[in-house]
C-alpha atoms as a PDB file:
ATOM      1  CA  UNK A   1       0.000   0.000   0.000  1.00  0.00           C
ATOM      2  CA  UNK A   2       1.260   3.220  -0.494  1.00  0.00           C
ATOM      3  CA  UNK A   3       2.771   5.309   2.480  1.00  0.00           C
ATOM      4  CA  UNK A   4       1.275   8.362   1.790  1.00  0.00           C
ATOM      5  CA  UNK A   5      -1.796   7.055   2.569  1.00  0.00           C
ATOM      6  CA  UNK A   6      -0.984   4.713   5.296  1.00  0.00           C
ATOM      7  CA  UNK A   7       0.191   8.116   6.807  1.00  0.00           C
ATOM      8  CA  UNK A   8      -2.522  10.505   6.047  1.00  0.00           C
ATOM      9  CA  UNK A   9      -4.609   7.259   7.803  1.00  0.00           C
ATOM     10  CA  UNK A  10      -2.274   7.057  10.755  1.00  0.00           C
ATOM     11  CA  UNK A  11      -2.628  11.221  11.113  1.00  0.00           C
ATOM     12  CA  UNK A  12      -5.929  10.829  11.022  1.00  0.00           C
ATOM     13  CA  UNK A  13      -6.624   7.926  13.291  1.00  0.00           C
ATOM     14  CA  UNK A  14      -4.019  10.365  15.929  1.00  0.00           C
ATOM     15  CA  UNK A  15      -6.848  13.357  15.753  1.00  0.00           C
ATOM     16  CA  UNK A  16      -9.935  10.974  15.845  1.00  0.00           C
ATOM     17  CA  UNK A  17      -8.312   9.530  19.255  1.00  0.00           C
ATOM     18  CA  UNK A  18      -7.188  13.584  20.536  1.00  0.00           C
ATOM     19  CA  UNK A  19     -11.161  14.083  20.865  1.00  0.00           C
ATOM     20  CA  UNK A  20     -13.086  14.216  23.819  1.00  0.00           C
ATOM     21  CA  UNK A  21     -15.624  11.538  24.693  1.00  0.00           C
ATOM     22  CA  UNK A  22     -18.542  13.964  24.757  1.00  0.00           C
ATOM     23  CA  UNK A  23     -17.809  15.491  21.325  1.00  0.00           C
ATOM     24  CA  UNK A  24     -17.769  11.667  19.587  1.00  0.00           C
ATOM     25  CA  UNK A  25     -21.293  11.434  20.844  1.00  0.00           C
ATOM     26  CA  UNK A  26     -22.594  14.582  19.778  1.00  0.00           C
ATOM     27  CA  UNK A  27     -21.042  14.308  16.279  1.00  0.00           C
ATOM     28  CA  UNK A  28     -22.920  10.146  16.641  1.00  0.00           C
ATOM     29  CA  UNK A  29     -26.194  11.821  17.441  1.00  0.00           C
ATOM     30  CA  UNK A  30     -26.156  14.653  14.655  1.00  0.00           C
ATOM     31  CA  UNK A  31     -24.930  12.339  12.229  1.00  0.00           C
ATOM     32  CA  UNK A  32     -27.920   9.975  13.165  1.00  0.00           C
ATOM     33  CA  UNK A  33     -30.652  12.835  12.830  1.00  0.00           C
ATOM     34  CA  UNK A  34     -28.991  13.521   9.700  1.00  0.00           C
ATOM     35  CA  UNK A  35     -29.480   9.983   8.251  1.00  0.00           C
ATOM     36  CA  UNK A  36     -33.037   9.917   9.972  1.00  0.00           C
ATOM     37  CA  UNK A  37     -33.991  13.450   8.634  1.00  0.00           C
ATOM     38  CA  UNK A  38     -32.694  11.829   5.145  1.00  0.00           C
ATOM     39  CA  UNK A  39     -34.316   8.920   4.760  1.00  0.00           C
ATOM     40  CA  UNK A  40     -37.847   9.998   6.202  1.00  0.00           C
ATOM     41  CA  UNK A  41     -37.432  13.293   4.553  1.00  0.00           C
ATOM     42  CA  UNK A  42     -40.613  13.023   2.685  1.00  0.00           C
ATOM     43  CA  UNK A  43     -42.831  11.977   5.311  1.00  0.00           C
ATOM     44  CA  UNK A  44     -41.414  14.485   7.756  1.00  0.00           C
ATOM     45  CA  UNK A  45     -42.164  17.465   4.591  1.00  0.00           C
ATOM     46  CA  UNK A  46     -45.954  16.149   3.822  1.00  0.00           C
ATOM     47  CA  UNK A  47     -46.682  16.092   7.493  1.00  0.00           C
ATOM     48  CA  UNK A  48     -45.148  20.272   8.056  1.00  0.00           C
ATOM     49  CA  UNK A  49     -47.352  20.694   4.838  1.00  0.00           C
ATOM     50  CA  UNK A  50     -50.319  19.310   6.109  1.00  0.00           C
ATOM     51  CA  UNK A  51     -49.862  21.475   9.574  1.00  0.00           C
ATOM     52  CA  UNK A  52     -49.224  24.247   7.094  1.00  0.00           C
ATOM     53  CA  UNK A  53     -51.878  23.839   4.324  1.00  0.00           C
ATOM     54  CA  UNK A  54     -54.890  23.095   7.145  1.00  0.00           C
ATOM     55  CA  UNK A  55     -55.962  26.248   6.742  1.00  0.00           C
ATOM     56  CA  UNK A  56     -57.830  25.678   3.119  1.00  0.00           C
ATOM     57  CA  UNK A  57     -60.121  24.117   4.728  1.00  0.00           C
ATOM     58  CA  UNK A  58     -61.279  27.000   7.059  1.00  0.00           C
ATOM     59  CA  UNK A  59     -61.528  29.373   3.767  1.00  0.00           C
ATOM     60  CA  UNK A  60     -64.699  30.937   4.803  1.00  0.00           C
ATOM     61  CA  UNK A  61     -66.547  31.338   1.549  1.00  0.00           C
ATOM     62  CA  UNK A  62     -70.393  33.309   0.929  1.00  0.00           C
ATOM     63  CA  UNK A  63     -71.349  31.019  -1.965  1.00  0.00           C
ATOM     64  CA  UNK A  64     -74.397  33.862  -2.665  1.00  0.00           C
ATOM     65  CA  UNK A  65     -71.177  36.414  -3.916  1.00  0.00           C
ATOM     66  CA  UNK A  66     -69.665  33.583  -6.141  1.00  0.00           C
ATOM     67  CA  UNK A  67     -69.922  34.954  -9.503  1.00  0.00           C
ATOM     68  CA  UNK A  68     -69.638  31.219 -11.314  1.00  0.00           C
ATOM     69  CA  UNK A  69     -71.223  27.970 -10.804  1.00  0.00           C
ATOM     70  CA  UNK A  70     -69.165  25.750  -8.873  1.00  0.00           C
ATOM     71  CA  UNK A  71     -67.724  23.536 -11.927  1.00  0.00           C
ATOM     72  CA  UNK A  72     -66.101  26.851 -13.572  1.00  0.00           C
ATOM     73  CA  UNK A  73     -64.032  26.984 -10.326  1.00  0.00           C
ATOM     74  CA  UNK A  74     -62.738  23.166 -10.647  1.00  0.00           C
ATOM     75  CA  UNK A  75     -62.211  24.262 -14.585  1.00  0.00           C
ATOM     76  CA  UNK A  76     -60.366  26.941 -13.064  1.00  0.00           C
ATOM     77  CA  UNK A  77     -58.079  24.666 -10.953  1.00  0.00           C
ATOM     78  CA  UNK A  78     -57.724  22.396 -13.748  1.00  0.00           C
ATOM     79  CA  UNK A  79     -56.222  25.342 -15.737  1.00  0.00           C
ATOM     80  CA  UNK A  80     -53.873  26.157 -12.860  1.00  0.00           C
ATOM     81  CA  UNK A  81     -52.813  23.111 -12.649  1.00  0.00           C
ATOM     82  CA  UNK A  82     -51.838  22.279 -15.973  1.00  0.00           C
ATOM     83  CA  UNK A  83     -50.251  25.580 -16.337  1.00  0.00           C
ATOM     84  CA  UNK A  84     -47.871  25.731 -13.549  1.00  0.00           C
ATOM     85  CA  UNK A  85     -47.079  21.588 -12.967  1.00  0.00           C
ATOM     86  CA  UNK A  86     -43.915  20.281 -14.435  1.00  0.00           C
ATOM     87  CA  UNK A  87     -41.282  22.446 -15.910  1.00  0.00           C
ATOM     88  CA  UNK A  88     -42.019  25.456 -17.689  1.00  0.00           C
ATOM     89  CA  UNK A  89     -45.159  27.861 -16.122  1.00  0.00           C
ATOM     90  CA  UNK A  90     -47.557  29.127 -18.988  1.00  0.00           C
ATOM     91  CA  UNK A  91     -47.967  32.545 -17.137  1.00  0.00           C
ATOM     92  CA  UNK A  92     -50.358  33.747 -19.849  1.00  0.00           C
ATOM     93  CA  UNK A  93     -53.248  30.842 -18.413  1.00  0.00           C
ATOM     94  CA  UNK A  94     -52.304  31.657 -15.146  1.00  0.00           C
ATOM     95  CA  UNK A  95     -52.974  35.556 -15.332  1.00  0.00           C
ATOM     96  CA  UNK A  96     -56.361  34.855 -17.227  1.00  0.00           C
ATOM     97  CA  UNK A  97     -57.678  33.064 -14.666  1.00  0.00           C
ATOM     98  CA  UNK A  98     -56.840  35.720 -11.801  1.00  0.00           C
ATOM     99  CA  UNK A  99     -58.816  38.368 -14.275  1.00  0.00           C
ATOM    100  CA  UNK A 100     -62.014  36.667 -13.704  1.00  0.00           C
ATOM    101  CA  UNK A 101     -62.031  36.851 -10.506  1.00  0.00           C
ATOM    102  CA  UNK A 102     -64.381  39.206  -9.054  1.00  0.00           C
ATOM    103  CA  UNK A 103     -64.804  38.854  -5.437  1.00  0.00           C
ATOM    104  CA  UNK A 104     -63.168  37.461  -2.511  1.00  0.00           C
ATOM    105  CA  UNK A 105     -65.408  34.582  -2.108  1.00  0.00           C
ATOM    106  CA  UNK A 106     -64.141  33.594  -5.905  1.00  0.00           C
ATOM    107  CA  UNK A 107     -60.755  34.049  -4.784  1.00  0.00           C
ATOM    108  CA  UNK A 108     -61.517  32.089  -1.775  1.00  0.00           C
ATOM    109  CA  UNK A 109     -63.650  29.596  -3.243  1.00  0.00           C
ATOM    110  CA  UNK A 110     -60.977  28.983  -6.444  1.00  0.00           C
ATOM    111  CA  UNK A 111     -58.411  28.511  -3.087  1.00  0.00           C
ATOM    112  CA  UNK A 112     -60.527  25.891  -0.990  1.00  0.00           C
ATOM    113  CA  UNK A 113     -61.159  23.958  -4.455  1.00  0.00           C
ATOM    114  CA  UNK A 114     -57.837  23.932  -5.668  1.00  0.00           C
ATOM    115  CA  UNK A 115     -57.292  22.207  -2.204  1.00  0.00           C
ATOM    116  CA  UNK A 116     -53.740  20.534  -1.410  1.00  0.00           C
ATOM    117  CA  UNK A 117     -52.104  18.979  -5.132  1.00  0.00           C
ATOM    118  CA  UNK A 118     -48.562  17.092  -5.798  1.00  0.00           C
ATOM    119  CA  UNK A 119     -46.821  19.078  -8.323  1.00  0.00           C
ATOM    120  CA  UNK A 120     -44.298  17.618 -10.334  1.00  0.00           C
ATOM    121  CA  UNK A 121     -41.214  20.030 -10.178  1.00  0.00           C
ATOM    122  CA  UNK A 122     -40.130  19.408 -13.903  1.00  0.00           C
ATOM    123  CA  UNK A 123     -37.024  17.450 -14.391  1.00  0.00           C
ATOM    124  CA  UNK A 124     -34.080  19.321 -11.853  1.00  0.00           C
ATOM    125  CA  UNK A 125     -36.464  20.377  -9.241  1.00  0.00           C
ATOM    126  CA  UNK A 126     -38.370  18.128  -7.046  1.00  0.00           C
ATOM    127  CA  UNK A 127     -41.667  17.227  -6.274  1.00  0.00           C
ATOM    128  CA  UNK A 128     -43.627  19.471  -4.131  1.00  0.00           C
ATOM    129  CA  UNK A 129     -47.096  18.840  -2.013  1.00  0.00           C
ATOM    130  CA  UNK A 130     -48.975  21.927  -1.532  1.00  0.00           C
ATOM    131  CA  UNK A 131     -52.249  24.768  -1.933  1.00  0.00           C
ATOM    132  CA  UNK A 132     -52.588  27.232  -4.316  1.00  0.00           C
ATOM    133  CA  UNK A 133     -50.935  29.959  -2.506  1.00  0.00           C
ATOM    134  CA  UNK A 134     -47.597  27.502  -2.784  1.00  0.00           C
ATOM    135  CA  UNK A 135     -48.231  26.780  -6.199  1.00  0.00           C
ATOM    136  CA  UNK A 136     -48.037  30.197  -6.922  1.00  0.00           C
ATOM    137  CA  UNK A 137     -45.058  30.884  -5.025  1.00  0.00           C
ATOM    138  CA  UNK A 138     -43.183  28.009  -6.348  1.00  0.00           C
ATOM    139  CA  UNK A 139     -43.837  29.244 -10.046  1.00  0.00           C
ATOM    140  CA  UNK A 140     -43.871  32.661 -10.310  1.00  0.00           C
ATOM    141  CA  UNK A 141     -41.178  35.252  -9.690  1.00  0.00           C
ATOM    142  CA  UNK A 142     -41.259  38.496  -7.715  1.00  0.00           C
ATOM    143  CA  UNK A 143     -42.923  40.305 -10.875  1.00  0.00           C
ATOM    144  CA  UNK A 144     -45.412  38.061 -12.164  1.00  0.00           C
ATOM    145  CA  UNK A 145     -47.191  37.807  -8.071  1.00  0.00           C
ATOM    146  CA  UNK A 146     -46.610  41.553  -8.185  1.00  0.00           C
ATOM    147  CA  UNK A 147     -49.229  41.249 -10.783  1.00  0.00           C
ATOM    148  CA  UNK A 148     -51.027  39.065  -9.458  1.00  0.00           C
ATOM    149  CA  UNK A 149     -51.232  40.900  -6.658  1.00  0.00           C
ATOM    150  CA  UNK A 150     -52.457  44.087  -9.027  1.00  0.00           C
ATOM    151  CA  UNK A 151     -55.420  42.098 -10.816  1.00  0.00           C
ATOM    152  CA  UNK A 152     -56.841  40.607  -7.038  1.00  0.00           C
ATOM    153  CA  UNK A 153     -56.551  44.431  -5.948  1.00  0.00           C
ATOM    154  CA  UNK A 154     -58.050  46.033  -8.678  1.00  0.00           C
ATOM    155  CA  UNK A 155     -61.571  44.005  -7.663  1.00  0.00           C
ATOM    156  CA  UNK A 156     -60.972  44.537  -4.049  1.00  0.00           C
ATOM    157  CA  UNK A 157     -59.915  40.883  -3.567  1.00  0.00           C
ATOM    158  CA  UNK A 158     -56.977  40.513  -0.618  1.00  0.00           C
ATOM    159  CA  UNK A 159     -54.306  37.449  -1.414  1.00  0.00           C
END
């Protein structure tokens, strides 16, 4: 074997043995979280998103201000959906929808029916698991919620 390494190995093995007790077993136990936090990773992030995304379901919503019948709002979701999932966001779809809004129970109402989706992050990103509200944020930059921000405004509609 070659001495350089059975050196570097014998340096090493000298530092390993020059640390205290206590700090072996701290390093043990973060390296343990680590590995736990790693290979439960994705039920530990669907459960914070659950605790996170409850709140959909206590959208208070008048259905007597809802300007559409109920199945334009799961046509609307559908459009969202396809528009923002995978790689790529078609912001054009995206924008058209938040025009037709044109009170806060369709905001709210287009929120509580888009409900909690899996989005496929596209091919570098991953997946993610959340409401419209993190769609949105995963998708669109500073500018484009800006304007989304504008259009929801311009009808009186809070985000």
């Amino acid at each position: 074997m070659n001495p350089y390494i059975i050196a570097a190995g014998v340096e090493a093995k000298k530092k390993y043995d020059s640390v205290p007790v206590e700090k072996k077993k701290r390093a043990g136990i973060i390296i343990l979280v680590i590995i736990f936090i790693l290979v439960f990773r994705n039920k530990i992030g669907s459960a914070v998103r659950r605790m996170l995304h409850n709140d959909v379901d206590k959208i208070d919503v008048n259905k007597e201000n809802l300007t559409f019948e109920k199945g334009e709002y799961f046509s609307m979701c559908t459009t969202l959906e396809s528009s923002m999932n995978g790689t790529g966001t078609q912001d054009g779809s995206v924008m058209a929808v938040f025009r037709r809004l044109r009170t806060q129970d369709d905001w709210n109402f287009l929120q509580k029916c888009f409900g909690t989706r899996k989005k496929d992050g596209g091919t570098f990103f991953a997946d993610i698991t959340g409401d419209l509200k993190c769609w949105l944020a995963d998708d669109m930059d500073s500018g484009e919620m800006d304007d989304i921000m504008e259009i929801l405004s311009l009808n009186g509609i809070t985000y």
